[in-house]
Protein backbone atom coordinates (compact mmCIF):
# COMPACT_ATOMS: atom_id res chain seq x y z
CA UNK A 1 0.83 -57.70 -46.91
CA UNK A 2 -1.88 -60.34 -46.38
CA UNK A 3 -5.27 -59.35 -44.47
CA UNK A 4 -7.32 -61.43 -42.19
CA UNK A 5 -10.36 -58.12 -42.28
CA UNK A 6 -13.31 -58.27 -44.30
CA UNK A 7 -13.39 -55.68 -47.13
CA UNK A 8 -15.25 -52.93 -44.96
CA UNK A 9 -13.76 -53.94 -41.85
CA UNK A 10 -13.07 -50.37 -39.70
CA UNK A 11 -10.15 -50.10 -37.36
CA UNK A 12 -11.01 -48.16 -34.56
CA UNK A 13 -8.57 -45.15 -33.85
CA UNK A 14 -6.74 -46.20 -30.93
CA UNK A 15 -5.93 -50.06 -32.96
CA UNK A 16 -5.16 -47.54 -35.88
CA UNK A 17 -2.83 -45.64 -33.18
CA UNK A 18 -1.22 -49.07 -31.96
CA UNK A 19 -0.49 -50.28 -35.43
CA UNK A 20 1.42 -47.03 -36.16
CA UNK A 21 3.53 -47.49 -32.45
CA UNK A 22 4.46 -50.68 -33.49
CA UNK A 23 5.78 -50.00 -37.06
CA UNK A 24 7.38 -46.51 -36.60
CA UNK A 25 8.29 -46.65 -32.64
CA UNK A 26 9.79 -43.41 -30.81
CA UNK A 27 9.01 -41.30 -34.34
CA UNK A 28 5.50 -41.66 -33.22
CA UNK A 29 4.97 -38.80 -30.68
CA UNK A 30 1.70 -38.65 -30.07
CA UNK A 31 -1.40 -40.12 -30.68
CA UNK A 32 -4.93 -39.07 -29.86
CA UNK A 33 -8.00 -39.15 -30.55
CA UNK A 34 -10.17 -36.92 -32.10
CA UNK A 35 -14.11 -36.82 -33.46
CA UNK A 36 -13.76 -40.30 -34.13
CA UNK A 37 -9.84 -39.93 -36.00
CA UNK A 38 -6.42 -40.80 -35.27
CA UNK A 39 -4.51 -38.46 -35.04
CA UNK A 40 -0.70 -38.73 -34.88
CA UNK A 41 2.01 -36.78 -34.66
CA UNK A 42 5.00 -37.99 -36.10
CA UNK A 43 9.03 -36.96 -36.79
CA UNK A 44 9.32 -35.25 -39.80
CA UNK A 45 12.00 -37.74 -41.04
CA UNK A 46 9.43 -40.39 -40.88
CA UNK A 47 6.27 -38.69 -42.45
CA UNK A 48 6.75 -39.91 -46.10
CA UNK A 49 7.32 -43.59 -44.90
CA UNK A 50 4.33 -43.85 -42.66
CA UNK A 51 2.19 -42.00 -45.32
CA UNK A 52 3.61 -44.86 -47.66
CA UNK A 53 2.72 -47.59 -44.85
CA UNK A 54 -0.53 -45.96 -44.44
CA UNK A 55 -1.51 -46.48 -47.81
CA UNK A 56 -0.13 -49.88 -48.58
CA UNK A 57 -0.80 -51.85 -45.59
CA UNK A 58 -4.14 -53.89 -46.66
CA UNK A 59 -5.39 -53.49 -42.74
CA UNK A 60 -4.96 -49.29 -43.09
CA UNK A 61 -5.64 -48.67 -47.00
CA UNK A 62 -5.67 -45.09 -46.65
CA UNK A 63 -6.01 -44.68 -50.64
CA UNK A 64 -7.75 -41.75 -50.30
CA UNK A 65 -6.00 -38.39 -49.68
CA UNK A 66 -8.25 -35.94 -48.18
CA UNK A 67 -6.20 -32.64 -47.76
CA UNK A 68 -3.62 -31.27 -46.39
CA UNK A 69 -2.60 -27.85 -44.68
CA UNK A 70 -0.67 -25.83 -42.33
CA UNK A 71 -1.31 -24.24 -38.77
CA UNK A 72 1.19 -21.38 -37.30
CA UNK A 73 1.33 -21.40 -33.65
CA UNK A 74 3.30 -18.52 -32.91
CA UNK A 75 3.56 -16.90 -30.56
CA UNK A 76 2.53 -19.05 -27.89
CA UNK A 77 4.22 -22.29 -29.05
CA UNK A 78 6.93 -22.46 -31.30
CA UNK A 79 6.52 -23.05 -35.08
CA UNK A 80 4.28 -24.49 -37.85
CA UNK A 81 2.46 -27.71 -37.90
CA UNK A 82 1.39 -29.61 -41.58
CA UNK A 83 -1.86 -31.29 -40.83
CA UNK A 84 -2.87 -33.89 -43.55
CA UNK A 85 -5.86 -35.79 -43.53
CA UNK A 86 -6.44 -39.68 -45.21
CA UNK A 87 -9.41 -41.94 -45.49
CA UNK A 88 -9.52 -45.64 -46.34
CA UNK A 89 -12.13 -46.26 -48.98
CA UNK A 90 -11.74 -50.28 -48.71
CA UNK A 91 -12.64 -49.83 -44.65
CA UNK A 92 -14.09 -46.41 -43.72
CA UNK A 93 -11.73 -44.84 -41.13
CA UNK A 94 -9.69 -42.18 -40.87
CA UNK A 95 -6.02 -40.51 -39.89
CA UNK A 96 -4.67 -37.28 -39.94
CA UNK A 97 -0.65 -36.78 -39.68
CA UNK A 98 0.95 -33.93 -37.56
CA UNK A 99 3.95 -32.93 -38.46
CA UNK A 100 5.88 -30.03 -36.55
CA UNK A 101 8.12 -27.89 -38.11
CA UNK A 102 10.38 -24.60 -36.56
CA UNK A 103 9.22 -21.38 -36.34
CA UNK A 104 12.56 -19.88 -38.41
CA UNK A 105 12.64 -22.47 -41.17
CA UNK A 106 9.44 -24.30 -41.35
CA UNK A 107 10.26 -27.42 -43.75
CA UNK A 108 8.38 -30.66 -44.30
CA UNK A 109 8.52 -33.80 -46.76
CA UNK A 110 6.98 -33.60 -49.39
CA UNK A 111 4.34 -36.04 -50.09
CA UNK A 112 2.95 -35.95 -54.06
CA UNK A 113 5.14 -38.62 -55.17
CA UNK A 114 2.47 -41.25 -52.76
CA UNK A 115 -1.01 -39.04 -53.60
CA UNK A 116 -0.77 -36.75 -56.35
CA UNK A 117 -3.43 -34.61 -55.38
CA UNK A 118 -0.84 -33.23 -52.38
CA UNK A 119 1.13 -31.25 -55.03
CA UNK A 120 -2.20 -28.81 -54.90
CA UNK A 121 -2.46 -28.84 -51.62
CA UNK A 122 1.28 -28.16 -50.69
CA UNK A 123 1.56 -25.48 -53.11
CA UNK A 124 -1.29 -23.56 -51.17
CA UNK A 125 0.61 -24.15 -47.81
CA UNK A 126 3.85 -22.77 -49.22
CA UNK A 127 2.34 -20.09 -50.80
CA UNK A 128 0.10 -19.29 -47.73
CA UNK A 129 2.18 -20.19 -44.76
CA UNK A 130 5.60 -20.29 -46.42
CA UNK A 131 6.47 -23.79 -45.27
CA UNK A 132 8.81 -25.64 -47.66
CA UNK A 133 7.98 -28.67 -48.84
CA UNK A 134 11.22 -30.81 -49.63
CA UNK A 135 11.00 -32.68 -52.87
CA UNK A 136 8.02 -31.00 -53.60
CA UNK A 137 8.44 -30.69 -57.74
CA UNK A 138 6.61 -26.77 -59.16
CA UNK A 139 6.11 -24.67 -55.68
CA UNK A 140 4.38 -21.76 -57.36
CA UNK A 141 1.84 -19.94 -56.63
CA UNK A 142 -2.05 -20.70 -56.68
CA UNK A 143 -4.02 -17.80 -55.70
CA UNK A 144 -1.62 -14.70 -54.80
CA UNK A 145 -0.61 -12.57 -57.74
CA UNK A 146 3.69 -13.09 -58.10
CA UNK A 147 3.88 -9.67 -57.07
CA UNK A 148 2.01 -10.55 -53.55
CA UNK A 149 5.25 -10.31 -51.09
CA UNK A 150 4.74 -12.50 -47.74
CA UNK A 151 2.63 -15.49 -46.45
CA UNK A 152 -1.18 -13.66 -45.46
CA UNK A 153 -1.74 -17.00 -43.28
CA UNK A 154 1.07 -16.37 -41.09
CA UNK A 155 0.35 -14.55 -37.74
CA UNK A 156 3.12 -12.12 -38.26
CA UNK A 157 1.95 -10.65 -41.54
CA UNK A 158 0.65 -7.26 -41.30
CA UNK A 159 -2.57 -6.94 -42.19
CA UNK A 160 -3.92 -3.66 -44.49
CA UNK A 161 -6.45 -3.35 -42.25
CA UNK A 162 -4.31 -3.09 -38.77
CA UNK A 163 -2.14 -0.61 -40.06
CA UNK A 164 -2.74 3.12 -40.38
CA UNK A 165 -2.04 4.50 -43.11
CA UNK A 166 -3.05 7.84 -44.74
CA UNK A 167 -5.67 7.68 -47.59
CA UNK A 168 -3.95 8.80 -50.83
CA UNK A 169 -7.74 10.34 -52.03
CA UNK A 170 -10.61 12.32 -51.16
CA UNK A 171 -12.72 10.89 -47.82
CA UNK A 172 -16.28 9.32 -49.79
CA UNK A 173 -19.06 11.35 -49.04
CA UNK A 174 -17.06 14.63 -48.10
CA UNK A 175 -18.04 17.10 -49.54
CA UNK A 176 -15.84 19.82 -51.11
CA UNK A 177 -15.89 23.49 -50.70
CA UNK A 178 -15.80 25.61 -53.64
């Protein structure tokens, strides 16, 4: 795609907003924005072709993926959201892509194929959060031992330290009668 911008030439987040409207349509849902960033939210079935737009149009360049991770809103609103998080290099601004997913199956595109440093990232969020990541190539685990059972991110996990549970020794510092 040919560019009439200057090399460093920063889109403001609103223009980035617009640009995004006007390529992807009703699969953008919603756009704000926030500490200076885009942010959009966009259809799942759309999220590997804008990230592909992102990075290829020569006004965006997003060539640089930043991370990428997961946020469970349960109770109080239904389901998971993948948060991922781009900066342009060539023109200094920056995006980050929402993409919802449901509470009983939470399942996302997977995006390593454009930036290969998202197979870490998605990994972590499986792992983590237990959302799927379609496509996504080796989804094993990063930092949990195999034996770890559940997702210690997700707000329904029960936590060692919220559950009572009788200690199988001696109480430290007690002492013991003879």
């Amino acid at each position: 795609m040919a560019s009439s911008r200057s090399p460093k030439s920063q889109l403001p987040p609103a223009e980035i907003a617009d640009r995004l409207r006007a390529q992807f349509g009703e699969d953008v849902l919603g756009t704000e924005e926030v500490h200076g960033h885009a942010v959009v939210t966009v259809a799942p079935g759309r999220y590997q072709e804008m990230a592909r737009f992102l990075r290829d149009d020569l006004d965006l360049a997003f060539d640089y993926f930043d991370f990428l991770s997961g946020v469970d809103y349960r109770p109080k609103e239904a389901g998971f959201e993948v948060v991922t998080h781009l900066y342009s290099t060539r023109h200094n601004h920056h995006v980050r892509l929402k993409v919802k997913c449901a509470a009983d199956d939470p399942r996302c595109p997977s995006l390593h194929e454009i930036w290969p440093g998202a197979n870490w990232h998605e990994r972590e969020t499986w792992e983590l959060l237990g959302i799927e990541f379609d496509g996504h190539p080796h989804l094993v685990k990063l930092v949990l031992p195999e034996q770890f059972e559940g997702n210690p991110l997700r707000k329904d996990f029960a936590l060692m330290t919220r559950e009572a549970k009788p200690w199988p020794g001696e109480v430290e510092g007690e002492e013991i009668e003879e």
